[in-house]
C-alpha atoms as a PDB file:
ATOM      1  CA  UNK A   1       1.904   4.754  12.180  1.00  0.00           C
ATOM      2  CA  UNK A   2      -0.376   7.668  12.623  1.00  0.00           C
ATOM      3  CA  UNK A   3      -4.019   6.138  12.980  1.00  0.00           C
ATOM      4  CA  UNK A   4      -5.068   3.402  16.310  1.00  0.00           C
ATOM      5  CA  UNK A   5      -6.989   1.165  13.386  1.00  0.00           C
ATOM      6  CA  UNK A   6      -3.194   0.761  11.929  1.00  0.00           C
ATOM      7  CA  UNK A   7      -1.350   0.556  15.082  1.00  0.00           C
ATOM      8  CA  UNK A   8      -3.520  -2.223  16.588  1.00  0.00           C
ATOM      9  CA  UNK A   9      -4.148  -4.565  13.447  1.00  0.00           C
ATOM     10  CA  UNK A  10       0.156  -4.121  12.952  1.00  0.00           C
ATOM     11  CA  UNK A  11      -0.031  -5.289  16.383  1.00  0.00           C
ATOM     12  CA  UNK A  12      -2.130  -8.170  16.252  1.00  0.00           C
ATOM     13  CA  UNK A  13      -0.787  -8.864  13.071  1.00  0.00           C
ATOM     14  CA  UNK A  14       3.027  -9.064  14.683  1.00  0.00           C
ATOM     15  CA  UNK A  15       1.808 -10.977  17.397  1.00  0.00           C
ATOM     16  CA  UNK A  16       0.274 -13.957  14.987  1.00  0.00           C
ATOM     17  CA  UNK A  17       3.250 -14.384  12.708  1.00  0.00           C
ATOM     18  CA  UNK A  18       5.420 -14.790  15.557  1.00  0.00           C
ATOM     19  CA  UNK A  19       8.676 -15.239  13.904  1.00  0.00           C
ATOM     20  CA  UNK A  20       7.190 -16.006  10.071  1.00  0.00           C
ATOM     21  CA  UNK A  21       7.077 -13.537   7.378  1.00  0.00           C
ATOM     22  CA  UNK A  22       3.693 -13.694   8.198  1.00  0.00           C
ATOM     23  CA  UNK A  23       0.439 -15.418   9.504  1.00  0.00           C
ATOM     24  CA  UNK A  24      -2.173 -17.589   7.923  1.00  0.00           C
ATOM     25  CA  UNK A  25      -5.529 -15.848   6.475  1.00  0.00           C
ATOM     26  CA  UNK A  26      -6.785 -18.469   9.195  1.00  0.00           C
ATOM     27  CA  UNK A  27      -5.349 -17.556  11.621  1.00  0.00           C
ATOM     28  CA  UNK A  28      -7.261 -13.647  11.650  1.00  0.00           C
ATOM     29  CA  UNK A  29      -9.728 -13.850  13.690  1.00  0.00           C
ATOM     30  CA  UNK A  30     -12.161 -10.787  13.139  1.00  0.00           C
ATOM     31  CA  UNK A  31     -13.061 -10.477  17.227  1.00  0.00           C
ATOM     32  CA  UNK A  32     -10.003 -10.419  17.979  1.00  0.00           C
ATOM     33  CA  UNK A  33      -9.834  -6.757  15.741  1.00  0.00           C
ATOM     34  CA  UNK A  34     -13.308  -5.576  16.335  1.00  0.00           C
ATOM     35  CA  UNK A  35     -12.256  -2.268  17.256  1.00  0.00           C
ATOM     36  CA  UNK A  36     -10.331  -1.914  13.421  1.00  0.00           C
ATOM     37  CA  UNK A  37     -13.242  -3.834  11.301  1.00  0.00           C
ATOM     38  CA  UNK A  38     -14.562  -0.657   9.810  1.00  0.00           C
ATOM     39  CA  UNK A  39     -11.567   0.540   8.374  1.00  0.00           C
ATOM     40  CA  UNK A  40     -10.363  -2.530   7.653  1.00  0.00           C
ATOM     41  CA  UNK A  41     -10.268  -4.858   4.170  1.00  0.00           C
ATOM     42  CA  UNK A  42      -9.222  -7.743   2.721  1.00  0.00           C
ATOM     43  CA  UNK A  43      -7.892  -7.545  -0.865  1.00  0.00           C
ATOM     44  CA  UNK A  44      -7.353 -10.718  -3.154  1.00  0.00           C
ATOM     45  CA  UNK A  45      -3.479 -10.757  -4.599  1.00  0.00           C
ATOM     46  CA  UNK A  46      -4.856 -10.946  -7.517  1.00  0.00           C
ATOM     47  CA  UNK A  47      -2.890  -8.320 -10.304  1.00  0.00           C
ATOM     48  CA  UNK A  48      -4.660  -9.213 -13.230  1.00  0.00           C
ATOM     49  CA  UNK A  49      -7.901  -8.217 -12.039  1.00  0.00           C
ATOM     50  CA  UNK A  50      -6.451  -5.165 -10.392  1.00  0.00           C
ATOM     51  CA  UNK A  51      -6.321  -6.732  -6.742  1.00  0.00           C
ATOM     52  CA  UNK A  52      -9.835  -6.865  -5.879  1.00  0.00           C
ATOM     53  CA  UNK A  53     -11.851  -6.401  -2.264  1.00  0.00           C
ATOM     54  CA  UNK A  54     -12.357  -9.794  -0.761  1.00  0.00           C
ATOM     55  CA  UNK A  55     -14.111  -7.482   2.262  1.00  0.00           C
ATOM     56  CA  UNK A  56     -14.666  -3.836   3.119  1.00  0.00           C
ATOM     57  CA  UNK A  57     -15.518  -2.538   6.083  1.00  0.00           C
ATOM     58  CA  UNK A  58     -18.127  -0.140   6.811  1.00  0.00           C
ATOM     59  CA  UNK A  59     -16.234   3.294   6.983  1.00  0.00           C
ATOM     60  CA  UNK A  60     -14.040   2.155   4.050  1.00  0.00           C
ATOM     61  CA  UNK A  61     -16.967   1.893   1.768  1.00  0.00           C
ATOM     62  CA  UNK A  62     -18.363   4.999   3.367  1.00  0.00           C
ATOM     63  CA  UNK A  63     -15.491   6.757   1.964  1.00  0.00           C
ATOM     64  CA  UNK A  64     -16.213   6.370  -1.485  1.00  0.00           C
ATOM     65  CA  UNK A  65     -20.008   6.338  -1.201  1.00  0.00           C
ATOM     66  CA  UNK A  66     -20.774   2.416  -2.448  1.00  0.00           C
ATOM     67  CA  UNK A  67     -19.905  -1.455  -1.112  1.00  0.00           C
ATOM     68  CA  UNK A  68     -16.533  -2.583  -2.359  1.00  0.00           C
ATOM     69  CA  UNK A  69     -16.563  -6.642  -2.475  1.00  0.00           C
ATOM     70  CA  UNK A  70     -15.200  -7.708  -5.400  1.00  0.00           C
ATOM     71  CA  UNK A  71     -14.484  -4.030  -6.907  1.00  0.00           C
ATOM     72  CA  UNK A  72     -10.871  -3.367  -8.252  1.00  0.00           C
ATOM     73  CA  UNK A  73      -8.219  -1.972  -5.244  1.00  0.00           C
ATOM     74  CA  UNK A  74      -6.171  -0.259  -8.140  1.00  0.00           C
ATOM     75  CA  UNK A  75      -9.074   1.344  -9.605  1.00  0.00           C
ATOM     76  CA  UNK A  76      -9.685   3.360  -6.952  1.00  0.00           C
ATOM     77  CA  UNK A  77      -6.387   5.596  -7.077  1.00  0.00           C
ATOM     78  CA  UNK A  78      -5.390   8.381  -9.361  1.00  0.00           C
ATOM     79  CA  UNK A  79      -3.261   7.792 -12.816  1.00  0.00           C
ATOM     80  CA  UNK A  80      -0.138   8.367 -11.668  1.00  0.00           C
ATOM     81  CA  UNK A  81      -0.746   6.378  -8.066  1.00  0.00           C
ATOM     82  CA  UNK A  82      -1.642   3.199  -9.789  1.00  0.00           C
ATOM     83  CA  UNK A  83       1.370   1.629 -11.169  1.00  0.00           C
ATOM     84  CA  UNK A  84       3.696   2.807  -7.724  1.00  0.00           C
ATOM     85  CA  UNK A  85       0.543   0.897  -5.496  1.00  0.00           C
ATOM     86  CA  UNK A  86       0.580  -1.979  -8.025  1.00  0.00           C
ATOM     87  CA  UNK A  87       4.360  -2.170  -7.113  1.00  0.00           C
ATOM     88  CA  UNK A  88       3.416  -2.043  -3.555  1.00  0.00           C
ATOM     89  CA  UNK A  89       1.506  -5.178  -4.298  1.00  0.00           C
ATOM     90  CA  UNK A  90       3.919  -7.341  -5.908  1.00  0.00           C
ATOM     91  CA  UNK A  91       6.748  -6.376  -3.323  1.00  0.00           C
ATOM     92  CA  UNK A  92       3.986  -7.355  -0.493  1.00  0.00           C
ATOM     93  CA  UNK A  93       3.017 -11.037  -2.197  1.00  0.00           C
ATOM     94  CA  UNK A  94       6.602 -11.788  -3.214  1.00  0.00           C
ATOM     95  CA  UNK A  95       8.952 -10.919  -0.348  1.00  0.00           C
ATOM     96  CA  UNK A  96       6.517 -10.745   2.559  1.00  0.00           C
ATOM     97  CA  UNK A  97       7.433  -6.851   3.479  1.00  0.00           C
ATOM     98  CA  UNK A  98       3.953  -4.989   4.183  1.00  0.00           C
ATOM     99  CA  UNK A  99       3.552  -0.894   3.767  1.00  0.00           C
ATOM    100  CA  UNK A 100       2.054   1.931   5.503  1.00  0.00           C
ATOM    101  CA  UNK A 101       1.221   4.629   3.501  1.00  0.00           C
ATOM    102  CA  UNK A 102      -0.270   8.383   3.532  1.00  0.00           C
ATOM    103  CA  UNK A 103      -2.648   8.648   1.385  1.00  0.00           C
ATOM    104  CA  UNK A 104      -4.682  11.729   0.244  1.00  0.00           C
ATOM    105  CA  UNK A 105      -8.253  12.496  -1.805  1.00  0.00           C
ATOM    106  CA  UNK A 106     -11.093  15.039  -2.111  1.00  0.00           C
ATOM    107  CA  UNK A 107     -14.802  14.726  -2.287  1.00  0.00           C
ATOM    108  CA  UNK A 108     -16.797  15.368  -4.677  1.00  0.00           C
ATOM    109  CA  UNK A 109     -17.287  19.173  -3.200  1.00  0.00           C
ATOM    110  CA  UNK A 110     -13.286  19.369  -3.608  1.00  0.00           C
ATOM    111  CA  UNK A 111     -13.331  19.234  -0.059  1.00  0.00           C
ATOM    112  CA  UNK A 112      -9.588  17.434   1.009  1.00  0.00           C
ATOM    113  CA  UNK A 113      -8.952  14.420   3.279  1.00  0.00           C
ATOM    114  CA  UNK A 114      -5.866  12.991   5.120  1.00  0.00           C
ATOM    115  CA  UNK A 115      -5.707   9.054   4.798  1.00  0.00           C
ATOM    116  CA  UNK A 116      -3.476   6.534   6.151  1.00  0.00           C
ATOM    117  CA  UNK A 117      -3.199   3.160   3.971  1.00  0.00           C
ATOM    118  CA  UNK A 118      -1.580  -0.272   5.751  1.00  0.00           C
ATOM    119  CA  UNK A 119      -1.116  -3.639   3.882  1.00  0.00           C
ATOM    120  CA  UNK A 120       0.378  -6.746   5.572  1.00  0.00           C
ATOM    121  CA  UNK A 121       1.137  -9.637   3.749  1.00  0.00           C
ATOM    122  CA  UNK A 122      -1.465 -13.218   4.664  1.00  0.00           C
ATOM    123  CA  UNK A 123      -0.036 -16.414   3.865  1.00  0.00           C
ATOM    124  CA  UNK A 124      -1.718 -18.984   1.631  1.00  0.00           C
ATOM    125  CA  UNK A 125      -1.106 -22.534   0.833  1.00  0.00           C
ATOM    126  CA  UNK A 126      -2.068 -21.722  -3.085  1.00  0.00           C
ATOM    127  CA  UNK A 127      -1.306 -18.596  -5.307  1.00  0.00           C
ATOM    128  CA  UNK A 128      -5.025 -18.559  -5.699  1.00  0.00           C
ATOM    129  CA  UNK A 129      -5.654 -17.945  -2.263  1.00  0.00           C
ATOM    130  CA  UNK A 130      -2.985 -15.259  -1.923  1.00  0.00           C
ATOM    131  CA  UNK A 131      -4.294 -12.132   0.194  1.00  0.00           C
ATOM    132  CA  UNK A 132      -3.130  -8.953   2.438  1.00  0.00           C
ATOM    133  CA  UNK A 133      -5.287  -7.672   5.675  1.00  0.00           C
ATOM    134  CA  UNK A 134      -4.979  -3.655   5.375  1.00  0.00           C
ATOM    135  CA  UNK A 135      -6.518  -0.805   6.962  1.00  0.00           C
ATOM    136  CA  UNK A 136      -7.491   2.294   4.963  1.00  0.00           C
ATOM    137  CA  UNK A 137      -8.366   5.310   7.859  1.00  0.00           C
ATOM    138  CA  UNK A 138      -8.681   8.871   8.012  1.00  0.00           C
ATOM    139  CA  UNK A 139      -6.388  10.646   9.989  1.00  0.00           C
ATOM    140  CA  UNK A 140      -9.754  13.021  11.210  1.00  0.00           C
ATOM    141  CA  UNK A 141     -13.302  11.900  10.321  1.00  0.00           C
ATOM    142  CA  UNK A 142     -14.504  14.630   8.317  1.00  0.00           C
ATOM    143  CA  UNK A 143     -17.954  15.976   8.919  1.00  0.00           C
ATOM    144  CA  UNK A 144     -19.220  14.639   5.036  1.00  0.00           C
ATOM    145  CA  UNK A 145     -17.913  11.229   5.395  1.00  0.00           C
ATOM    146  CA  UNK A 146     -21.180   8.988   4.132  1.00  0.00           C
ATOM    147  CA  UNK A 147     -22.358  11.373   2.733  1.00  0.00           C
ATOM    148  CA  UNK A 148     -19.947  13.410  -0.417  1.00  0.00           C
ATOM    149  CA  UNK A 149     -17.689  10.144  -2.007  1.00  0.00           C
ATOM    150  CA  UNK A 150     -13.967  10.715  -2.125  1.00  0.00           C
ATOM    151  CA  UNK A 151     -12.722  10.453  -6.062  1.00  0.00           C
ATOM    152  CA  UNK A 152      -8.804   8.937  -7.254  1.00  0.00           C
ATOM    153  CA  UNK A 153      -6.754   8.305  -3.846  1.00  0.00           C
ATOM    154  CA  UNK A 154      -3.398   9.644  -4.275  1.00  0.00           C
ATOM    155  CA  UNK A 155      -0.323   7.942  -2.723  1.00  0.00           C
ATOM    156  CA  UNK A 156       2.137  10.219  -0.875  1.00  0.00           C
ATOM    157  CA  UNK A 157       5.151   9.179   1.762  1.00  0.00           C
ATOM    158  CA  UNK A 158       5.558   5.475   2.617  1.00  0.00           C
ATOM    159  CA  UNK A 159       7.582   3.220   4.498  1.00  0.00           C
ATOM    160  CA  UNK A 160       8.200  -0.949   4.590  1.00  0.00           C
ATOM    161  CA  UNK A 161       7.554  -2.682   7.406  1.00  0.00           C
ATOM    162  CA  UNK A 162       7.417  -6.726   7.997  1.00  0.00           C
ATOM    163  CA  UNK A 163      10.531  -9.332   8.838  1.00  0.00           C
ATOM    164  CA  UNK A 164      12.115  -8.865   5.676  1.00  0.00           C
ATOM    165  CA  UNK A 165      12.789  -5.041   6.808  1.00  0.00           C
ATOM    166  CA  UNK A 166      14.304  -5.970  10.144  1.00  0.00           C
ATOM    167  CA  UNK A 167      16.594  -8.997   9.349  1.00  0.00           C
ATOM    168  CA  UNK A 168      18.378  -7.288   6.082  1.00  0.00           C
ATOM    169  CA  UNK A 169      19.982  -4.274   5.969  1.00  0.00           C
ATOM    170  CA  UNK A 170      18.801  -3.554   1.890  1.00  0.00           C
ATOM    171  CA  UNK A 171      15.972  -5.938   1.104  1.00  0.00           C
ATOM    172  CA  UNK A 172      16.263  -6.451  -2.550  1.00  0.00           C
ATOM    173  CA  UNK A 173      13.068  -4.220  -3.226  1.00  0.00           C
ATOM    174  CA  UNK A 174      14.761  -0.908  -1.222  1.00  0.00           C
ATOM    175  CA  UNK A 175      18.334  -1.671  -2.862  1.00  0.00           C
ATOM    176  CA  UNK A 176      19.340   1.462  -5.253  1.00  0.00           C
ATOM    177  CA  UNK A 177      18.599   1.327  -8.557  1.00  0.00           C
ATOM    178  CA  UNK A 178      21.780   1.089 -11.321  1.00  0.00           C
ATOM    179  CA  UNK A 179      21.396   4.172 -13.006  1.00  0.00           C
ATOM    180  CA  UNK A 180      22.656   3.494 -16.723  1.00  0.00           C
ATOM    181  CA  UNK A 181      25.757   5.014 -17.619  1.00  0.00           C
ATOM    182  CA  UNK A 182      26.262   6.833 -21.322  1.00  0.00           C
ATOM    183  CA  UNK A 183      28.664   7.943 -23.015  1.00  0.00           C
ATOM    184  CA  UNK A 184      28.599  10.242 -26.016  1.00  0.00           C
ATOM    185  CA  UNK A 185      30.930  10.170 -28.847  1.00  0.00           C
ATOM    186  CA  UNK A 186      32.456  13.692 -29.084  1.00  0.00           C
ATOM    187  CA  UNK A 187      33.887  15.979 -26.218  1.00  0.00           C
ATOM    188  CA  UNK A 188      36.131  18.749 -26.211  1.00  0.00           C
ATOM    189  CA  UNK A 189      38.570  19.603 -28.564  1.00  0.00           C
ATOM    190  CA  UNK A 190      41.941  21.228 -28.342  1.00  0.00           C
ATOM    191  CA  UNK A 191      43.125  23.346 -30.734  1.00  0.00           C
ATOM    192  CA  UNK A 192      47.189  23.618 -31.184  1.00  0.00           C
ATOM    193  CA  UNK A 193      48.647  26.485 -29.608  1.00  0.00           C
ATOM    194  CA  UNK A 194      50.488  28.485 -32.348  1.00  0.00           C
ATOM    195  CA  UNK A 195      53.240  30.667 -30.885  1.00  0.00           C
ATOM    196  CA  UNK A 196      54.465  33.653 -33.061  1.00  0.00           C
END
């Protein structure tokens, strides 16, 4: 992890699940991460309405110019981004394994910026209540932040990271893919050697 904001809420986060996947939304105690609140967020695990904010901090809205409670997580990356960060999602709420991420994006003067994303896993006693703590920070504060909105974030290089990743060797979610095998009538054909 590149960014302090990441480092110390992995931290903090490591330190409350003790030896659980991971610790109770409860359990977070927002003094405790002061230092991280304004790049930090709470997103509902919620796919079907695109995993919405639950709470934004102050630079994170900054970012794109406008609040973020209740606004659509997935709707703020690129095309091609969304489905791999929906994926992201359902690996986090169904085996417990969180992500960091880099993450890039331009403002609206084309201007580029160097993100890094984090998403732990929060446990919940209902489905309903099903959320991840993440932090979403620039790698260098930019001299336009507040004040030119970053457009579609794009998802680059990531890695797992959570007790699923250090007690099995291949979690089922990293385990290679069968590639299908196919075989087509036809080949080569010989043709009889005719000796004069």
């Amino acid at each position: 992890m590149k960014h302090a904001a990441s480092r110390e809420l992995h931290a903090y986060w490591e330190e409350r699940r003790g030896r659980r996947p991971a610790p109770e939304r409860a359990e977070i105690e927002p003094g405790a991460i002061r230092r991280v609140l304004s790049d930090a967020f709470i997103l509902a695990l919620d796919a079907r309405a695109g995993h919405p904010f639950r709470l934004a901090g102050t630079r994170v809205c900054a970012l794109f110019g406008r609040e973020l409670k209740a606004q659509s997580f997935i709707g703020l990356w690129a095309a091609a981004s969304q489905r791999p960060v929906t994926d992201l999602l359902a690996i986090l709420d169904h085996e417990r394994v969180g992500t960091v991420a880099g993450v890039t994006a331009q403002n609206s003067d084309g201007q580029p910026i160097d993100l890094e994303l984090l998403l732990l896993p929060l446990s919940a006693s209902r489905p309903s209540l099903a959320r991840t703590i993440g932090v979403l920070a620039p790698l260098k504060i930019p001299p336009w932040l507040g004040s030119s909105p970053v457009g579609a974030l794009t998802l680059g290089s990531r890695r797992h990271v959570g007790a699923a990743v250090e007690t099995r060797l291949l979690p089922r979610f990293m385990a290679p893919r069968r590639r299908e095998f196919v075989v087509h009538e036809g080949g080569r054909v010989s043709s009889p050697i005719h000796s004069d």
